[in-house]
Protein backbone atom coordinates (compact mmCIF):
# COMPACT_ATOMS: atom_id res chain seq x y z
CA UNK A 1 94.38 131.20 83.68
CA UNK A 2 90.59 129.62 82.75
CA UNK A 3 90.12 126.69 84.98
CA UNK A 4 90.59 123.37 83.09
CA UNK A 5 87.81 121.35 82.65
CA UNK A 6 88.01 117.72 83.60
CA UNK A 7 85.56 114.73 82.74
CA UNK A 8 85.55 111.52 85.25
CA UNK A 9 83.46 108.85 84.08
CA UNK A 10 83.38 106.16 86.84
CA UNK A 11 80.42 104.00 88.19
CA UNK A 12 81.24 104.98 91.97
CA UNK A 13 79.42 108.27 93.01
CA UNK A 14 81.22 108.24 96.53
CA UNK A 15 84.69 107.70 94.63
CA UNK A 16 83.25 110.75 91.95
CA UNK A 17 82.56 112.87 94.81
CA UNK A 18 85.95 112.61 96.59
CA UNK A 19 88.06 113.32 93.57
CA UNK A 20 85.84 116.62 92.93
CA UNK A 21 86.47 117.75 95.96
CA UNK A 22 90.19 117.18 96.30
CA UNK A 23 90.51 118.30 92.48
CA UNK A 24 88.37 121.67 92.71
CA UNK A 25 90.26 122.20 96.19
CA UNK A 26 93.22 124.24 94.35
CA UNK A 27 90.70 126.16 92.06
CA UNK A 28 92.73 125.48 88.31
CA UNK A 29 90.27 122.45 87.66
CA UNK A 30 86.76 121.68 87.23
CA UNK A 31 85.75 118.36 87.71
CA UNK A 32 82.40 116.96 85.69
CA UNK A 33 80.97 113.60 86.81
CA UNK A 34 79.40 111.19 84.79
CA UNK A 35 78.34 107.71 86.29
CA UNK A 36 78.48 105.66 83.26
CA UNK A 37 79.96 105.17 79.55
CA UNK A 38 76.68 106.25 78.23
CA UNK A 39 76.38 109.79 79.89
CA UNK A 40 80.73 110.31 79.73
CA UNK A 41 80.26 110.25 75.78
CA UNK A 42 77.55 112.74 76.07
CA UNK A 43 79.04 114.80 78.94
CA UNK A 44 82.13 114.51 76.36
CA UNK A 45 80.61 115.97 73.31
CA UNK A 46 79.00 118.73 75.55
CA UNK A 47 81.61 120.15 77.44
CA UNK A 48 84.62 119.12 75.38
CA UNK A 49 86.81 118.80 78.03
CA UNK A 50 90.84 119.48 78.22
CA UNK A 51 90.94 116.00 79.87
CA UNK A 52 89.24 112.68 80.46
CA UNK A 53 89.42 109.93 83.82
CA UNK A 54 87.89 107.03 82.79
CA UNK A 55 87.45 104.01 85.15
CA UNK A 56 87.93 100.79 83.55
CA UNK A 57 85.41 98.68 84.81
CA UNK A 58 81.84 99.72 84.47
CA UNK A 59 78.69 97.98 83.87
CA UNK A 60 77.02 97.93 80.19
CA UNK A 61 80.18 99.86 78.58
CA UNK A 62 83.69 99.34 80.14
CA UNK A 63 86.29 101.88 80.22
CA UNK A 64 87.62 100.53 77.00
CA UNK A 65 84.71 100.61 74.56
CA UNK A 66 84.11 104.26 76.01
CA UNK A 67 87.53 105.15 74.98
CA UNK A 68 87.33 103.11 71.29
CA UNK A 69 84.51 105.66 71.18
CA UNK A 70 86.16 108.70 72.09
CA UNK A 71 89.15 107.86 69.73
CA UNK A 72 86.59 107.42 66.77
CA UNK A 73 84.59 110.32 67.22
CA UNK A 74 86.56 113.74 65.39
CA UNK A 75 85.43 116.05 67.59
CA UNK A 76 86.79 114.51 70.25
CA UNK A 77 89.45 112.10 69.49
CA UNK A 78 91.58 114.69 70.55
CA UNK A 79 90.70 114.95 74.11
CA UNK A 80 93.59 112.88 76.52
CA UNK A 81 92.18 110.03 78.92
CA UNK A 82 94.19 108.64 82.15
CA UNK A 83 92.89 105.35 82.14
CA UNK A 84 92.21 104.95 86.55
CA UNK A 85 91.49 100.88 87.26
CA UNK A 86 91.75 98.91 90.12
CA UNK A 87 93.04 96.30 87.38
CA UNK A 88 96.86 96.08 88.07
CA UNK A 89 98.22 93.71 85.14
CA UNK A 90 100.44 94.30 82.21
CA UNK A 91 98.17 92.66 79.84
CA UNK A 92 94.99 95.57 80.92
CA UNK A 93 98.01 98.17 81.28
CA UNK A 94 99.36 97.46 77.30
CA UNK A 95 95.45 97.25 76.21
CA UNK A 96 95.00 100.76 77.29
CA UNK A 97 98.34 102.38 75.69
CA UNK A 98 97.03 100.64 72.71
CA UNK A 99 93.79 102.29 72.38
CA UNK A 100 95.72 105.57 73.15
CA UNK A 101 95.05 106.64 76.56
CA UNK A 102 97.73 108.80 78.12
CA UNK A 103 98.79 107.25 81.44
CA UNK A 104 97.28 104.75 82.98
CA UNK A 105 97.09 105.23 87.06
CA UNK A 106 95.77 101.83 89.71
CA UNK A 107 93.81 102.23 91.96
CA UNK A 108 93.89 103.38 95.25
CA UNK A 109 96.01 106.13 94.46
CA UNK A 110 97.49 109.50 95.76
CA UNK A 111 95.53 112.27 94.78
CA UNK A 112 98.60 113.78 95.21
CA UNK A 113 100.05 111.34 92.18
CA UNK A 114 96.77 111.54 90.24
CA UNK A 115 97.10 116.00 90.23
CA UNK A 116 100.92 115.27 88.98
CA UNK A 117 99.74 113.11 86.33
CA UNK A 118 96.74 115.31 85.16
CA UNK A 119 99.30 118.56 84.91
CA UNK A 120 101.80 116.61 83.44
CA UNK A 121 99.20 115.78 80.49
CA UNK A 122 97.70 119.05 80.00
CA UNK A 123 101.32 120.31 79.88
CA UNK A 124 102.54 118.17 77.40
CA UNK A 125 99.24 118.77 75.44
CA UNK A 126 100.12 123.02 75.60
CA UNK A 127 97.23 123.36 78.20
């Protein structure tokens, strides 16, 4: 099976670096960071990834204009985004599922909970 390819867009480089490692640690996923909205869209269009994590709160382009981008763009509207937020209120939680992320996951997490949630999504995509 080709490893999946994986796109986290967050503004934390020590949070970026500890989900690639524990991500890449089983060998099915490869895990591309990008430090802000700006470089996830581009990232996005060049790798076309089988899935997006995309932090909510960033500087210059939050979470949710990067994802109103995503959605508009054909080629990759497609692509399903786990919305990952240390925002933990219904009003931020219903905002996401309607700009159609897939699951939305607060943080801190388990990485344990995060690797359910990202093979749960590629499964119910046929990945």
């Amino acid at each position: 099976m080709a490893r999946k390819i994986i796109l986290l867009i967050d503004d934390e480089k020590d949070f970026c670096e500890l989900l690639q490692t524990h991500l890449e640690a089983d060998g099915d996923l490869s895990l591309y960071p990008a430090l802000d909205g700006k470089e996830g869209i581009r990232l996005a269009n060049k790798l076309k990834p089988d899935l997006i994590l995309l932090d909510v709160i960033m500087p210059e382009m939050d979470g949710f204009e990067v994802l109103k981008r995503l959605k508009e763009d054909s080629g990759l509207m497609q692509i399903p985004v786990i919305m990952l937020s240390a925002i933990d209120d219904k009003a931020t939680k219903i905002r996401a599922a309607q700009s159609f992320d897939e699951t939305y996951i607060t943080k801190p997490f388990e990485i344990s909970e995060l690797k359910a949630k990202i093979a749960e999504v590629l499964k119910r995509r046929g990945d």
